[in-house]
Protein backbone atom coordinates (compact mmCIF):
# COMPACT_ATOMS: atom_id res chain seq x y z
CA UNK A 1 0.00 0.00 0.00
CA UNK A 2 1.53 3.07 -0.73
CA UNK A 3 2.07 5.81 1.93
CA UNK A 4 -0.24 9.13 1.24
CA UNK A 5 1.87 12.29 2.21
CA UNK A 6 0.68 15.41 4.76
CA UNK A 7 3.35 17.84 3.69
CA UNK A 8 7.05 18.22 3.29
CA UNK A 9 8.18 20.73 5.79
CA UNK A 10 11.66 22.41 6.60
CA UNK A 11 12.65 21.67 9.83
CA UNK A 12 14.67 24.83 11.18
CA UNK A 13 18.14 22.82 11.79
CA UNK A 14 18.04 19.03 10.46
CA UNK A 15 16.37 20.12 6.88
CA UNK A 16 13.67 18.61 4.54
CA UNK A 17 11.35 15.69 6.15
CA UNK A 18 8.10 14.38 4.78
CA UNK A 19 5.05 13.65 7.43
CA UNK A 20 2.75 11.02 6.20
CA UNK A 21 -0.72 11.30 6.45
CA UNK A 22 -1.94 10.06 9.87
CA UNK A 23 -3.96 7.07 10.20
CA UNK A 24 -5.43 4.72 12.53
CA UNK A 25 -2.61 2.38 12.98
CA UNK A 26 -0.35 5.04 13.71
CA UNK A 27 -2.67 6.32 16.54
CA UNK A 28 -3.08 3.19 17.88
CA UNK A 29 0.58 2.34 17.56
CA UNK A 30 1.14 4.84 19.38
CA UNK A 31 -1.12 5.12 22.13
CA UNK A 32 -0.42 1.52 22.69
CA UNK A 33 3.67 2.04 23.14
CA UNK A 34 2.87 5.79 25.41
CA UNK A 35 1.00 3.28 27.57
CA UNK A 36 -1.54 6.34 28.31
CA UNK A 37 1.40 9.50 28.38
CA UNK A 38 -0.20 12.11 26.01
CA UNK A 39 3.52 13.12 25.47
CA UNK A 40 5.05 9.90 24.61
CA UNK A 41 2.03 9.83 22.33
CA UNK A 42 2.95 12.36 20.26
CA UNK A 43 6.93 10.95 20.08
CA UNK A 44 5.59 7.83 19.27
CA UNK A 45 3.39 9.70 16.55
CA UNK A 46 6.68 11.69 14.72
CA UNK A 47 8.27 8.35 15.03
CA UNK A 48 4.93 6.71 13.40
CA UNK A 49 5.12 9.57 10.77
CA UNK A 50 7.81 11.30 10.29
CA UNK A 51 10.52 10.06 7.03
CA UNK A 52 13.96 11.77 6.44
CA UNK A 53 15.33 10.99 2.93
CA UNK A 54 12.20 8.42 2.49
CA UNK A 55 13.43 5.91 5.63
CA UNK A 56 11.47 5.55 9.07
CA UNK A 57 12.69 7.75 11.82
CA UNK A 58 14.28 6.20 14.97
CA UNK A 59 13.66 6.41 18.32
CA UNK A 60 17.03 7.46 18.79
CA UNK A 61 17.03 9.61 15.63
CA UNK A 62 14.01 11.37 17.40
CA UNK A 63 15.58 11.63 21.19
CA UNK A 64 19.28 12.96 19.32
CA UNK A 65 17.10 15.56 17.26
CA UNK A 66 17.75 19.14 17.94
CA UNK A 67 15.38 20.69 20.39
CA UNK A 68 13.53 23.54 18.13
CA UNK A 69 13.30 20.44 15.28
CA UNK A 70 11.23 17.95 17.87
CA UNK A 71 8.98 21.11 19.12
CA UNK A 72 8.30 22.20 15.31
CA UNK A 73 7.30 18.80 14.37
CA UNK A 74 5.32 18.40 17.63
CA UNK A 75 3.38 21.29 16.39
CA UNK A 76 2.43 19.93 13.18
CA UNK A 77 1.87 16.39 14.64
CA UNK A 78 -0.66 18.37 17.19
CA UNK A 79 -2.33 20.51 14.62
CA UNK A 80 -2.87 17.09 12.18
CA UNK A 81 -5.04 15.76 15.34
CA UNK A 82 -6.51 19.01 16.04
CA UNK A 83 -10.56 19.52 15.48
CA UNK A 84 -9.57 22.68 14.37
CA UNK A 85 -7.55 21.80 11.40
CA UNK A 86 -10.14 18.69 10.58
CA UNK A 87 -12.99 20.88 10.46
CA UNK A 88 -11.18 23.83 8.45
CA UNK A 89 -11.74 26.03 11.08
């Protein structure tokens, strides 16, 4: 199945990544390995998400990731959920 693509973004230090479009099994992939932590979630969601140079991002990728880089992508990952941004608003 092929992967459907949110947006390619900039991130302000590490460069070009591509977030895929969020679905189920990333949610619950996620949920299930934050084991209920709403901010584990969303690490587990850029992780879910989140391709540099078309490859899967690692945990460790993620947790060696420059600080302004993980808060910009935590951003988009939160306005992706966001009823705001599903309902146009």
């Amino acid at each position: 199945m092929k992967e459907e693509v949110f947006i390619t973004i900039e991130l302000p230090v590490s460069g070009r990544v591509t977030i895929l479009e969020g679905k189920g099994r990333h949610y619950f992939s996620a949920i299930t390995k934050a084991n209920g932590d709403s901010t584990l979630m969303i690490k587990y969601l850029i992780i879910e998400v989140v391709k540099i140079d078309g490859k899967s991002l690692s945990e460790v990728q993620l947790d060696e990731m420059h600080m302004r880089d993980v808060c910009y992508l935590s951003t988009v990952i939160g306005t992706m959920m966001s009823n705001d941004f599903v309902n146009g608003i």
